[in-house]
C-alpha atoms as a PDB file:
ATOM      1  CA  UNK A   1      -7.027  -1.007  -6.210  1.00  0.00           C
ATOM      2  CA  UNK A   2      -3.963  -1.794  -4.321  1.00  0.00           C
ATOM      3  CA  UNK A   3      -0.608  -0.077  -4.807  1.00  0.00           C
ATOM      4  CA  UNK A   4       2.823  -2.087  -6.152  1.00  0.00           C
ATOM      5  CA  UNK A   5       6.492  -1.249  -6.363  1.00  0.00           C
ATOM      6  CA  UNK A   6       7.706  -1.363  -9.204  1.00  0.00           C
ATOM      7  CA  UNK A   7      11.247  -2.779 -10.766  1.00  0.00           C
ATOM      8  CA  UNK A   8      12.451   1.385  -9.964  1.00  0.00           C
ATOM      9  CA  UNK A   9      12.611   0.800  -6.205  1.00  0.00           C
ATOM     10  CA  UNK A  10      16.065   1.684  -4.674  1.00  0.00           C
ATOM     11  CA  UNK A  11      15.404  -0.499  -1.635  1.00  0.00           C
ATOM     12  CA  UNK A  12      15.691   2.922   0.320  1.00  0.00           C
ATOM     13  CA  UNK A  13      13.079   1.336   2.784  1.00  0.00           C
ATOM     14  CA  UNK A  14      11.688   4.526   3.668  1.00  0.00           C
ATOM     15  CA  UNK A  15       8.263   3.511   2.490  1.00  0.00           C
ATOM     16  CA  UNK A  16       8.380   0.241   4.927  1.00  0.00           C
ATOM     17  CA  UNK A  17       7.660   1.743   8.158  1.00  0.00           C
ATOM     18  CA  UNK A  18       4.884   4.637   7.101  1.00  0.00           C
ATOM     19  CA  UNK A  19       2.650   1.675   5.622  1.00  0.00           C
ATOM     20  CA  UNK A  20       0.154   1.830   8.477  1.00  0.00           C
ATOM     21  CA  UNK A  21      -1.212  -1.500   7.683  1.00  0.00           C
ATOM     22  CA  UNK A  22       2.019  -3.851   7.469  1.00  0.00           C
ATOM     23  CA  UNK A  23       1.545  -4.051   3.817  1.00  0.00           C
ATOM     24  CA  UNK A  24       5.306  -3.544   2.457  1.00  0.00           C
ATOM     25  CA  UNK A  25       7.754  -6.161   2.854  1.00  0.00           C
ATOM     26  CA  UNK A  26      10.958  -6.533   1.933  1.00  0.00           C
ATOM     27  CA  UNK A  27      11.013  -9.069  -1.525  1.00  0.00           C
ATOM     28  CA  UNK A  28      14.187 -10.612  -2.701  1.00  0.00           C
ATOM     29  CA  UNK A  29      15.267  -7.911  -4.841  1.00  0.00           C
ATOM     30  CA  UNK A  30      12.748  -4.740  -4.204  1.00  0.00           C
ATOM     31  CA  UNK A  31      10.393  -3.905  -1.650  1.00  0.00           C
ATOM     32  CA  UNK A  32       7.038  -5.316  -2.377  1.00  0.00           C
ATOM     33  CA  UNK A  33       3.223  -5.172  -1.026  1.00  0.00           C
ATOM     34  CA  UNK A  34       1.039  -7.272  -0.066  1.00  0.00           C
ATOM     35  CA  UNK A  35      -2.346  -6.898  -2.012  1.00  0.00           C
ATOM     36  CA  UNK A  36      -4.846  -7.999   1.139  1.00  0.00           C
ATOM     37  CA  UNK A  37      -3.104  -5.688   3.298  1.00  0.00           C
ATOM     38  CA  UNK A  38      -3.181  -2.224   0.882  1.00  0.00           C
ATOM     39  CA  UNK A  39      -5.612   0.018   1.625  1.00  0.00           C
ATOM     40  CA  UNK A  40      -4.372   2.914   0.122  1.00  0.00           C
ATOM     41  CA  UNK A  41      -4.190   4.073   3.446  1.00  0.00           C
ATOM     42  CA  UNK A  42      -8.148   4.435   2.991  1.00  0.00           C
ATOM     43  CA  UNK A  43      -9.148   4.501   6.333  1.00  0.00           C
ATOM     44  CA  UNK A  44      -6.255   6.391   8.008  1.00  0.00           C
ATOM     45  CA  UNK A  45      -5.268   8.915   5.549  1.00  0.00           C
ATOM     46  CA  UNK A  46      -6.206  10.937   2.628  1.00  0.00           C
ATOM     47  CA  UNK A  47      -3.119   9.740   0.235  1.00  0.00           C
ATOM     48  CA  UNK A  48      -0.724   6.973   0.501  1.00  0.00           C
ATOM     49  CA  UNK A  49       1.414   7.589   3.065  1.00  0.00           C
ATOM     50  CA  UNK A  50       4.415   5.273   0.566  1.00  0.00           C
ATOM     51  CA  UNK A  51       3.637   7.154  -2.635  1.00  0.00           C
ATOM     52  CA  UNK A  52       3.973  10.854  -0.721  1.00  0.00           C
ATOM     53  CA  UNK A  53       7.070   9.775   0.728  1.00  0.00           C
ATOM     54  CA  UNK A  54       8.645   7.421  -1.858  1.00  0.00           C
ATOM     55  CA  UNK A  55      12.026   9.305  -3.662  1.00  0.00           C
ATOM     56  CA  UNK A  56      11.888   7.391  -7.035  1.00  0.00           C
ATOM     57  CA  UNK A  57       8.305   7.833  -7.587  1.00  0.00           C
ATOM     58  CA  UNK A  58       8.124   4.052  -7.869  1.00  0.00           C
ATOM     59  CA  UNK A  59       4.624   3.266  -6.087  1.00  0.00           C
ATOM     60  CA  UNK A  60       1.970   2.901  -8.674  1.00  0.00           C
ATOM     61  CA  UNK A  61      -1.627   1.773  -8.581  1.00  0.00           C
ATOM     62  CA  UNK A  62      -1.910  -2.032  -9.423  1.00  0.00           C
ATOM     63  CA  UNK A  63      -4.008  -2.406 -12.490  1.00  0.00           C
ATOM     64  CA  UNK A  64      -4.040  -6.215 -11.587  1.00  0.00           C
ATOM     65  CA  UNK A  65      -5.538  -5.416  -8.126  1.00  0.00           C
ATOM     66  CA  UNK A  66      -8.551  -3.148  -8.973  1.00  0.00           C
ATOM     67  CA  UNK A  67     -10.682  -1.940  -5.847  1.00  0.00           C
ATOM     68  CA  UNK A  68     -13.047   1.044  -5.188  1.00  0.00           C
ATOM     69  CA  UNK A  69     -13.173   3.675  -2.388  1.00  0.00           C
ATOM     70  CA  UNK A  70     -15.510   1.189  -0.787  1.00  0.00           C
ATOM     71  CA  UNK A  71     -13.948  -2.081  -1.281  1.00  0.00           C
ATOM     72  CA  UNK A  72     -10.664  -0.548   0.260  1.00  0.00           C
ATOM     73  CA  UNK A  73     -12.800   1.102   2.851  1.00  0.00           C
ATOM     74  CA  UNK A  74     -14.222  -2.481   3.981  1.00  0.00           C
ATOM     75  CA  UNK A  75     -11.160  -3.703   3.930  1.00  0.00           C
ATOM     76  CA  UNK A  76      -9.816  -1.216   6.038  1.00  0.00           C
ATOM     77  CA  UNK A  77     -13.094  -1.908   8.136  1.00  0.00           C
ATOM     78  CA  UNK A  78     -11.912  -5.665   8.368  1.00  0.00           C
ATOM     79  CA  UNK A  79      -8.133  -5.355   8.704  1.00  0.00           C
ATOM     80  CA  UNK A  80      -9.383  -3.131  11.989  1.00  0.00           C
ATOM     81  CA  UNK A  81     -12.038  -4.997  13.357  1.00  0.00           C
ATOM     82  CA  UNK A  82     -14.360  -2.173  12.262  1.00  0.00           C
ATOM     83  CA  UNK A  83     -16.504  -4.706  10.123  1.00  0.00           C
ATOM     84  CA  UNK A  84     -20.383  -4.364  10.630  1.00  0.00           C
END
């Protein structure tokens, strides 16, 4: 599953630039992410680079975006050009 910010975010943007897929954005009130994009970091990390570094804690998995280790690893495959 994808991650999302939730209604907590600061707008601190601290979690903007460690998203190594271009995922976060800033939305019109709060930082947000874009579903296609999140990986979880699958791919290039171990944990999600936003949720380690986020101050408010406000970076939850999206229960309306569920994915498993392998559909977030494809992904990452395809956002790459890894893709078999």
């Amino acid at each position: 599953m994808s991650l999302k910010i939730t209604d907590d975010c600061i707008n601190c943007a601290i979690c903007e630039p460690e998203c190594p897929n271009d995922a976060i954005f800033e939305g019109q009130e709060i930082y947000e992410i874009n579903a296609k994009l999140c990986t979880e970091c699958v791919g290039h990390f171990d944990e999600p680079q936003c949720v380690m570094i986020c101050p408010v804690a406000c970076i939850p998995k999206d229960p309306q975006n569920l994915e498993s280790k392998e559909e977030l690893t494809l992904k990452y495959q395809q956002l790459t050009g890894q893709a078999s």
